[in-house]
C-alpha atoms as a PDB file:
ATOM      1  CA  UNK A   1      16.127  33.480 -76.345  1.00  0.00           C
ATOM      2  CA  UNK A   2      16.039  37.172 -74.910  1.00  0.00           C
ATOM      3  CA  UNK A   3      17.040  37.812 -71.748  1.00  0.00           C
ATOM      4  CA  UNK A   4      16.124  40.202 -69.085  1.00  0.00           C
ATOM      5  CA  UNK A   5      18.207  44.039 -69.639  1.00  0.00           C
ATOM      6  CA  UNK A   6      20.546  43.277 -67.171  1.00  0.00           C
ATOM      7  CA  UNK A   7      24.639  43.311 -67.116  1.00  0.00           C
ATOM      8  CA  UNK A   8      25.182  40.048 -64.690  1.00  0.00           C
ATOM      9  CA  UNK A   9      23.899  37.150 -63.266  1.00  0.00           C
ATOM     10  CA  UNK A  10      25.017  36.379 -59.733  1.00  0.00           C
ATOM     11  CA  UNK A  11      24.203  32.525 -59.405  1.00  0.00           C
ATOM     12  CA  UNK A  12      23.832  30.512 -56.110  1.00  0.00           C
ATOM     13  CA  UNK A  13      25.230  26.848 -56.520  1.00  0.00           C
ATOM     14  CA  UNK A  14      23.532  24.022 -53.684  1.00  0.00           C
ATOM     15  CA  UNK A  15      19.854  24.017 -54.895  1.00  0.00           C
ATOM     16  CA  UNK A  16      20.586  25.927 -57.708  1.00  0.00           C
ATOM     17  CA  UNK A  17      23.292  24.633 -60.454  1.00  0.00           C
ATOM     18  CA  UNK A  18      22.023  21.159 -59.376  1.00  0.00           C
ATOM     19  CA  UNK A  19      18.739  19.542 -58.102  1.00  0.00           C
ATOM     20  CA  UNK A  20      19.152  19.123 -54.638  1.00  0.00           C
ATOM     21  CA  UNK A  21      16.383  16.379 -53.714  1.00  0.00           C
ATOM     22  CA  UNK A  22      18.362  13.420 -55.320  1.00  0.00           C
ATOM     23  CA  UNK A  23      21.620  14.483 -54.268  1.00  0.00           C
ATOM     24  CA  UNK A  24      20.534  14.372 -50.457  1.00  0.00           C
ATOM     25  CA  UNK A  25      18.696  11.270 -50.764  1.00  0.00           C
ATOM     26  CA  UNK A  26      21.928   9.674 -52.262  1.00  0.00           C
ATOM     27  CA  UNK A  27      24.128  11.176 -49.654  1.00  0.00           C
ATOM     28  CA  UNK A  28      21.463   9.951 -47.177  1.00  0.00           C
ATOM     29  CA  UNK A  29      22.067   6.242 -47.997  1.00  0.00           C
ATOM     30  CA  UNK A  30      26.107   6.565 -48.540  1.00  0.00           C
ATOM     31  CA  UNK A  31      26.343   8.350 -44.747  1.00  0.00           C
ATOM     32  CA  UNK A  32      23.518   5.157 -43.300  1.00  0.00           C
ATOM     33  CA  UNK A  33      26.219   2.797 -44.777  1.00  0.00           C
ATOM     34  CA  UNK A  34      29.180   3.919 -44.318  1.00  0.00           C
ATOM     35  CA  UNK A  35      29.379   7.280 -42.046  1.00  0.00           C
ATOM     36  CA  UNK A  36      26.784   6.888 -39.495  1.00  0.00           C
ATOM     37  CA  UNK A  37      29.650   7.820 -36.468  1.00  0.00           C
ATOM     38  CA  UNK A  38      30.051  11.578 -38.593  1.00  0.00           C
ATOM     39  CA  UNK A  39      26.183  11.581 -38.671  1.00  0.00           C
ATOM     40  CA  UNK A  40      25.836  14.428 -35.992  1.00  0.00           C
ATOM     41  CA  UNK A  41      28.694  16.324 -36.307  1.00  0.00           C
ATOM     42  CA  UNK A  42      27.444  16.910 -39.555  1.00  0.00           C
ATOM     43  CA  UNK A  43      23.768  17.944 -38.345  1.00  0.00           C
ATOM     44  CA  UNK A  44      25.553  20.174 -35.889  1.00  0.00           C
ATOM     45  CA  UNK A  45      27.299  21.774 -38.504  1.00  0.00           C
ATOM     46  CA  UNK A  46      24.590  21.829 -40.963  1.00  0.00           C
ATOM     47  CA  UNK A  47      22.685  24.266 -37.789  1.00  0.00           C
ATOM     48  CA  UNK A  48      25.408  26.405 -36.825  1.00  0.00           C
ATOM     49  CA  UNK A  49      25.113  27.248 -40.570  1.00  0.00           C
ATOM     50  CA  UNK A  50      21.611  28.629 -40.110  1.00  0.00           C
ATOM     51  CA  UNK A  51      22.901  30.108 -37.060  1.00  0.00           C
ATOM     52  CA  UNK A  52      25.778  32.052 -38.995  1.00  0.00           C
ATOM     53  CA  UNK A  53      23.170  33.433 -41.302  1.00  0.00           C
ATOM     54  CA  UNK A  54      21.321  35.604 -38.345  1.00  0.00           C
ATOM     55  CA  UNK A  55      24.640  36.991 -37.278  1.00  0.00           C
ATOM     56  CA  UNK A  56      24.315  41.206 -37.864  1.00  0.00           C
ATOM     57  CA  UNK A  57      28.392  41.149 -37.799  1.00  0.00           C
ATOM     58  CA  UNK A  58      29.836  38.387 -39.043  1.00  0.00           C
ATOM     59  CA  UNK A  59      33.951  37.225 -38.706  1.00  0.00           C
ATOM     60  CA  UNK A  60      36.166  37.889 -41.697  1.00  0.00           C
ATOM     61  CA  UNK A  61      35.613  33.773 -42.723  1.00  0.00           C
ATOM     62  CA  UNK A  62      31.908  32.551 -41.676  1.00  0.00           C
ATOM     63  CA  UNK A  63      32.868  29.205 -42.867  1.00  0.00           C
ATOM     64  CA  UNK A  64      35.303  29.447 -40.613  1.00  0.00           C
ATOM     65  CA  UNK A  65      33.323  30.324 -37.412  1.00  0.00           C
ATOM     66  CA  UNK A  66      30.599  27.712 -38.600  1.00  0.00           C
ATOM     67  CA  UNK A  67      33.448  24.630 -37.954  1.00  0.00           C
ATOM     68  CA  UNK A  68      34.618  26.603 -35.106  1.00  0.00           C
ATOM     69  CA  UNK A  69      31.417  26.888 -33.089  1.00  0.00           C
ATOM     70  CA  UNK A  70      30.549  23.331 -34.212  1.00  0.00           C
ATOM     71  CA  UNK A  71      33.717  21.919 -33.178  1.00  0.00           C
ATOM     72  CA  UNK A  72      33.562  23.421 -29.785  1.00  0.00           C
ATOM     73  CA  UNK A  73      30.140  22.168 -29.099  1.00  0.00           C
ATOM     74  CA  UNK A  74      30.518  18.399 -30.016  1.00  0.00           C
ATOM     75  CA  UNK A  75      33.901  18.703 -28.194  1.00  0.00           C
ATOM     76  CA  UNK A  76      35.847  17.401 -31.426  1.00  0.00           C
ATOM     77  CA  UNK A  77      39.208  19.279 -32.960  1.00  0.00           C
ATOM     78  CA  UNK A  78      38.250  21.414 -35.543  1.00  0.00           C
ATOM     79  CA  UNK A  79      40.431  20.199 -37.925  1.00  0.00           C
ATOM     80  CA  UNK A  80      39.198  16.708 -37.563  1.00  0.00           C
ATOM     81  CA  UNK A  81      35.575  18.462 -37.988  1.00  0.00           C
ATOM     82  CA  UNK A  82      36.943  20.116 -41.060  1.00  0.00           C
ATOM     83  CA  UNK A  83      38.139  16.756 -42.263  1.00  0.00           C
ATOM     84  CA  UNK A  84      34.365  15.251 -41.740  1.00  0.00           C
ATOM     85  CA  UNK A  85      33.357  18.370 -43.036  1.00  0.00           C
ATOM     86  CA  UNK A  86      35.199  18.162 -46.849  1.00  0.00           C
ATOM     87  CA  UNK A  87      34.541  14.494 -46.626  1.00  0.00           C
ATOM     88  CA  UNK A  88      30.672  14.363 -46.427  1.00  0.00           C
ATOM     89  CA  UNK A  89      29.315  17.537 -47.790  1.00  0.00           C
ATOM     90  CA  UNK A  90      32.321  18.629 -50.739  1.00  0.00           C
ATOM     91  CA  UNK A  91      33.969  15.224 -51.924  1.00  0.00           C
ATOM     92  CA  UNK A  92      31.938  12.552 -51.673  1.00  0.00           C
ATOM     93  CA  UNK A  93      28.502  14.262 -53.465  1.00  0.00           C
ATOM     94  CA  UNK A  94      31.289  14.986 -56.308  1.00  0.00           C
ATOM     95  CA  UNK A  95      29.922  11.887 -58.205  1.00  0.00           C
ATOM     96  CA  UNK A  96      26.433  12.653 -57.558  1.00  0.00           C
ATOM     97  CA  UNK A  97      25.828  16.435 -58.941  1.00  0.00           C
ATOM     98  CA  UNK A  98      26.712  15.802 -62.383  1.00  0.00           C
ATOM     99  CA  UNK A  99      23.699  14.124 -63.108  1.00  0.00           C
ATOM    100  CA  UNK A 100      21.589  16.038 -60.836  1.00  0.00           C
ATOM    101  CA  UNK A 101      22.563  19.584 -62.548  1.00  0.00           C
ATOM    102  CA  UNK A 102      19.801  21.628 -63.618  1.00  0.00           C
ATOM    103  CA  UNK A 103      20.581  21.345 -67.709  1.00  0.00           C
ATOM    104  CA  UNK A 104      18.626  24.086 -68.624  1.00  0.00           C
ATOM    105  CA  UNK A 105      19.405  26.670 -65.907  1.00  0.00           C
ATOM    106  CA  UNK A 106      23.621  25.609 -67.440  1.00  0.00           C
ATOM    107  CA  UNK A 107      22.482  25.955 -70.669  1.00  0.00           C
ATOM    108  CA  UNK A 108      20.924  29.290 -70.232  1.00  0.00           C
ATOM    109  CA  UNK A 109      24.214  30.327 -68.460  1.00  0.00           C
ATOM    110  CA  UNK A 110      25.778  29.647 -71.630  1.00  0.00           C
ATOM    111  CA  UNK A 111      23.341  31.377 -73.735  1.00  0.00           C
ATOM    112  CA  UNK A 112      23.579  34.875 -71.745  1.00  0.00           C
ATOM    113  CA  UNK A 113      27.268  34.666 -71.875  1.00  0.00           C
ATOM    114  CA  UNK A 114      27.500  34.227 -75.415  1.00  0.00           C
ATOM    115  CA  UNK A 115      25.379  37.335 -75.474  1.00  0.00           C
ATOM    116  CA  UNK A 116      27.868  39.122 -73.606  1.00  0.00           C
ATOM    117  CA  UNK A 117      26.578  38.700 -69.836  1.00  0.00           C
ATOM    118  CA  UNK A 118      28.946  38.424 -67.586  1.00  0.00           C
ATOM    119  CA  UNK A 119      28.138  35.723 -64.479  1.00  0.00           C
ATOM    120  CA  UNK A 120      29.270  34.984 -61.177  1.00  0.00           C
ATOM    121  CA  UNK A 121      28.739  32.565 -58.812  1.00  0.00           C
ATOM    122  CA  UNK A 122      28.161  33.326 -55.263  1.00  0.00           C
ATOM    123  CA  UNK A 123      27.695  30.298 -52.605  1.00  0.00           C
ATOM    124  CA  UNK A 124      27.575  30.393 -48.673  1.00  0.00           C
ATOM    125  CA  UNK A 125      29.906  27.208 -48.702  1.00  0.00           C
ATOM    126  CA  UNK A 126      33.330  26.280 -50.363  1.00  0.00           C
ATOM    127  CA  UNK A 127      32.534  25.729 -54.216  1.00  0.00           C
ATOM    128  CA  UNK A 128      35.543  24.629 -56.562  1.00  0.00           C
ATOM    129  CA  UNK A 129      34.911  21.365 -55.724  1.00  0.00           C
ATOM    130  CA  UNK A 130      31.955  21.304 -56.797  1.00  0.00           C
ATOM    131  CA  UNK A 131      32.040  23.662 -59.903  1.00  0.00           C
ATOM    132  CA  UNK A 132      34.698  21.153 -61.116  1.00  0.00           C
ATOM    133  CA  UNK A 133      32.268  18.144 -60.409  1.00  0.00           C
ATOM    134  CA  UNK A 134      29.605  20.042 -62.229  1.00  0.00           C
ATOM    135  CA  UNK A 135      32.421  20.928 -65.033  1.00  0.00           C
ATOM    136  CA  UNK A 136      30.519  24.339 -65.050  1.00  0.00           C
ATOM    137  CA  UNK A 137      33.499  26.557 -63.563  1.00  0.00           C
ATOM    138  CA  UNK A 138      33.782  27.918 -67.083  1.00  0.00           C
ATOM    139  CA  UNK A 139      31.024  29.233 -66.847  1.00  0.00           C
ATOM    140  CA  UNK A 140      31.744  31.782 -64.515  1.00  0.00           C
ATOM    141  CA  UNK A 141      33.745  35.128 -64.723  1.00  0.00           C
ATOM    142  CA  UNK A 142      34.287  35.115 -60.697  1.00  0.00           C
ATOM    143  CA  UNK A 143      33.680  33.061 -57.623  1.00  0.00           C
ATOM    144  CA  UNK A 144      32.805  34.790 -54.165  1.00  0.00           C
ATOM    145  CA  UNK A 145      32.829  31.524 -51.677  1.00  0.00           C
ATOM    146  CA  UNK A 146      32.502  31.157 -47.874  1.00  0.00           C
ATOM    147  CA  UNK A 147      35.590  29.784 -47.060  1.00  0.00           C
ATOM    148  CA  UNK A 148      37.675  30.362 -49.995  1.00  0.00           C
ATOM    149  CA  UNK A 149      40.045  33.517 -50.692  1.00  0.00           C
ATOM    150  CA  UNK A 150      37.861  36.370 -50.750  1.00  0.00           C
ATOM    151  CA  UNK A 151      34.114  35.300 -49.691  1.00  0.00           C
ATOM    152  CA  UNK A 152      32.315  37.148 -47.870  1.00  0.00           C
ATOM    153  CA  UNK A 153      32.113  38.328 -44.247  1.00  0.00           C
ATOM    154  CA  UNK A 154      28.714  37.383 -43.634  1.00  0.00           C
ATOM    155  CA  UNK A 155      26.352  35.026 -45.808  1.00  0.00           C
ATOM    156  CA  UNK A 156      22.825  35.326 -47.447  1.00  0.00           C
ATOM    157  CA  UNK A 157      20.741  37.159 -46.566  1.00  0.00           C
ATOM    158  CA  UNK A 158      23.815  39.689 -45.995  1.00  0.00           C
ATOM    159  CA  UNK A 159      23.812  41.461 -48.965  1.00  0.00           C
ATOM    160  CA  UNK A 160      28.242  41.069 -48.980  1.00  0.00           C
ATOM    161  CA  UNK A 161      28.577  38.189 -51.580  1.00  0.00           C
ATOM    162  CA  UNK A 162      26.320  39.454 -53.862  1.00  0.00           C
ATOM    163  CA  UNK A 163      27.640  43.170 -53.533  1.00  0.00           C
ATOM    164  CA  UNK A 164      31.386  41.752 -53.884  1.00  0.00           C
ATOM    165  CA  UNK A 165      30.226  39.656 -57.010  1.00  0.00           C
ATOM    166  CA  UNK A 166      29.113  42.937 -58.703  1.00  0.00           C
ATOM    167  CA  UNK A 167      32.197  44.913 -57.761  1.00  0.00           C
ATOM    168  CA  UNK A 168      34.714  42.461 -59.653  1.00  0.00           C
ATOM    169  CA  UNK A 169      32.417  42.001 -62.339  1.00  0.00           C
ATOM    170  CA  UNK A 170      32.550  45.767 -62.500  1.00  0.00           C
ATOM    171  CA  UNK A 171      28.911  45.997 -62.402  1.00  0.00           C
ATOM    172  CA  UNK A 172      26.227  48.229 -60.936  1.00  0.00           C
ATOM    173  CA  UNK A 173      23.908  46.288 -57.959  1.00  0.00           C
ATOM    174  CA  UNK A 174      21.150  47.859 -59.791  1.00  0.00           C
ATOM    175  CA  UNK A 175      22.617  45.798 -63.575  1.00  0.00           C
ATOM    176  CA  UNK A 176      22.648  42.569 -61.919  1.00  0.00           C
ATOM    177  CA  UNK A 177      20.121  39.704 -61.519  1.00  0.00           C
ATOM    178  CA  UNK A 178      20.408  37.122 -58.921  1.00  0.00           C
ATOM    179  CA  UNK A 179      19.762  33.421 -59.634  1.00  0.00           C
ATOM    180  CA  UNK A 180      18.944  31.249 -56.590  1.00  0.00           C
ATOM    181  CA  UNK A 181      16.520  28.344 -55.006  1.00  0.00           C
ATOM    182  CA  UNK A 182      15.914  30.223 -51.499  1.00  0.00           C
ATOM    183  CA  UNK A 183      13.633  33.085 -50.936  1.00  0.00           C
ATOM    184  CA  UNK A 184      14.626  33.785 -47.491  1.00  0.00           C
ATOM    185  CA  UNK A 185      18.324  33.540 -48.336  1.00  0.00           C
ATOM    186  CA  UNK A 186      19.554  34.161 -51.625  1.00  0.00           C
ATOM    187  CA  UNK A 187      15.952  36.431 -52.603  1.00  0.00           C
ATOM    188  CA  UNK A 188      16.407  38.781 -49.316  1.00  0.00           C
ATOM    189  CA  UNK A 189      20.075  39.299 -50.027  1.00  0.00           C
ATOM    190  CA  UNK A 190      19.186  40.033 -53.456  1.00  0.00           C
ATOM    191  CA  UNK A 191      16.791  42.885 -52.385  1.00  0.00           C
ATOM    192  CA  UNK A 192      18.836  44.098 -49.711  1.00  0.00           C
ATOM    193  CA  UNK A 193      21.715  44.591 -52.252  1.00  0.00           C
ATOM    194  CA  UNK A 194      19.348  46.255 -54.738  1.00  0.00           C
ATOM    195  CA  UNK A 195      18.960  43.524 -57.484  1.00  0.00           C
ATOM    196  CA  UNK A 196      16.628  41.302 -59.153  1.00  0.00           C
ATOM    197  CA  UNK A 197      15.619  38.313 -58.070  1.00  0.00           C
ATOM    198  CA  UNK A 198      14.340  34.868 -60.274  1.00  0.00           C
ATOM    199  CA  UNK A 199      14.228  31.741 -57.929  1.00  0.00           C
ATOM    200  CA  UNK A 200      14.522  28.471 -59.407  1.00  0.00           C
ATOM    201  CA  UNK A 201      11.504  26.003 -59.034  1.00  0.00           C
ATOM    202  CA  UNK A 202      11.650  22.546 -58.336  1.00  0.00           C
ATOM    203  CA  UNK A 203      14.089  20.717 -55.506  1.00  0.00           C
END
């Protein structure tokens, strides 16, 4: 199929790679049964994430200023937080994306690459994990991750991510398209940074 005239795609992941709606609602059940005590530390964190996304200046790690500002208003360690933190939202909805990916949005992936598009993915949380649950890291010449080596400063919709995507895809803002299930976050960054936009439908 033809593609729009552009260099790169610059991909979100959560609501994006995969369909969110199932995912949650399977997460939903697993924390009722088993990790009702982490229930609130995780809405806490789950806020201050909003929260981080208003910030005008943002710390060199948001990720890390999310747990921090979490931790220190539930009163918990922030380590232990962190440990809640990998458990519930990174490791345990491993098993789940798989067969909630969006198999047409992967495919296309594939498609424009084979044409010689280059891709990135760009997420406002950690993403390896879940790449490699997805088995779609392949499909990706870079990675720009809140809290991983080198994500950015400040998340969507900051501009940062996206602009650092394009830079070590050695791409012009203005080349790129940006590939994402939020309007308000993943849209607005794209316009701030000076790129097309396509949202994904569906949850």
């Amino acid at each position: 199929m033809p593609y729009p005239r552009t260099r790169a795609w610059l991909v979100d992941l959560d609501g994006t790679l995969y369909h969110a709606a199932p995912v949650k609602l399977a997460m939903a059940f697993e924390l009722a049964l088993f990790g009702a005590a982490s229930a609130p530390s995780l809405r806490r964190f789950r806020a201050e994430h909003e929260r981080q996304r208003e910030r005008a200046a943002g710390p060199d790690d948001p990720f890390a200023a999310q747990l921090a500002a979490s931790a220190d208003a539930l009163g918990l360690d922030p380590a232990a937080l962190r440990s809640r933190v990998e458990e519930w939202m990174i490791r345990r909805p491993g098993k789940w994306l798989r067969p909630a990916r969006r198999r047409g949005l992967l495919a296309e992936l594939a498609g424009y690459r084979a044409q010689g598009g280059r891709t990135a993915l760009v997420s406002d949380y950690p993403a390896q994990a879940k790449l490699a649950a997805l088995r779609a890291a392949p499909l990706f010449d870079a990675v720009v991750a809140a809290g991983e080596p080198g994500g950015p400063a400040r998340l969507k919709p900051a501009p940062d991510g996206l602009l650092a995507a394009a830079t070590l895809l050695g791409v012009e803002p203005g080349d790129c398209l940006v590939i994402g299930d939020r309007d308000d976050a993943d849209g607005e960054a794209a316009r701030r940074a000076g790129m097309a936009f396509r949202r994904v439908s569906g949850a």
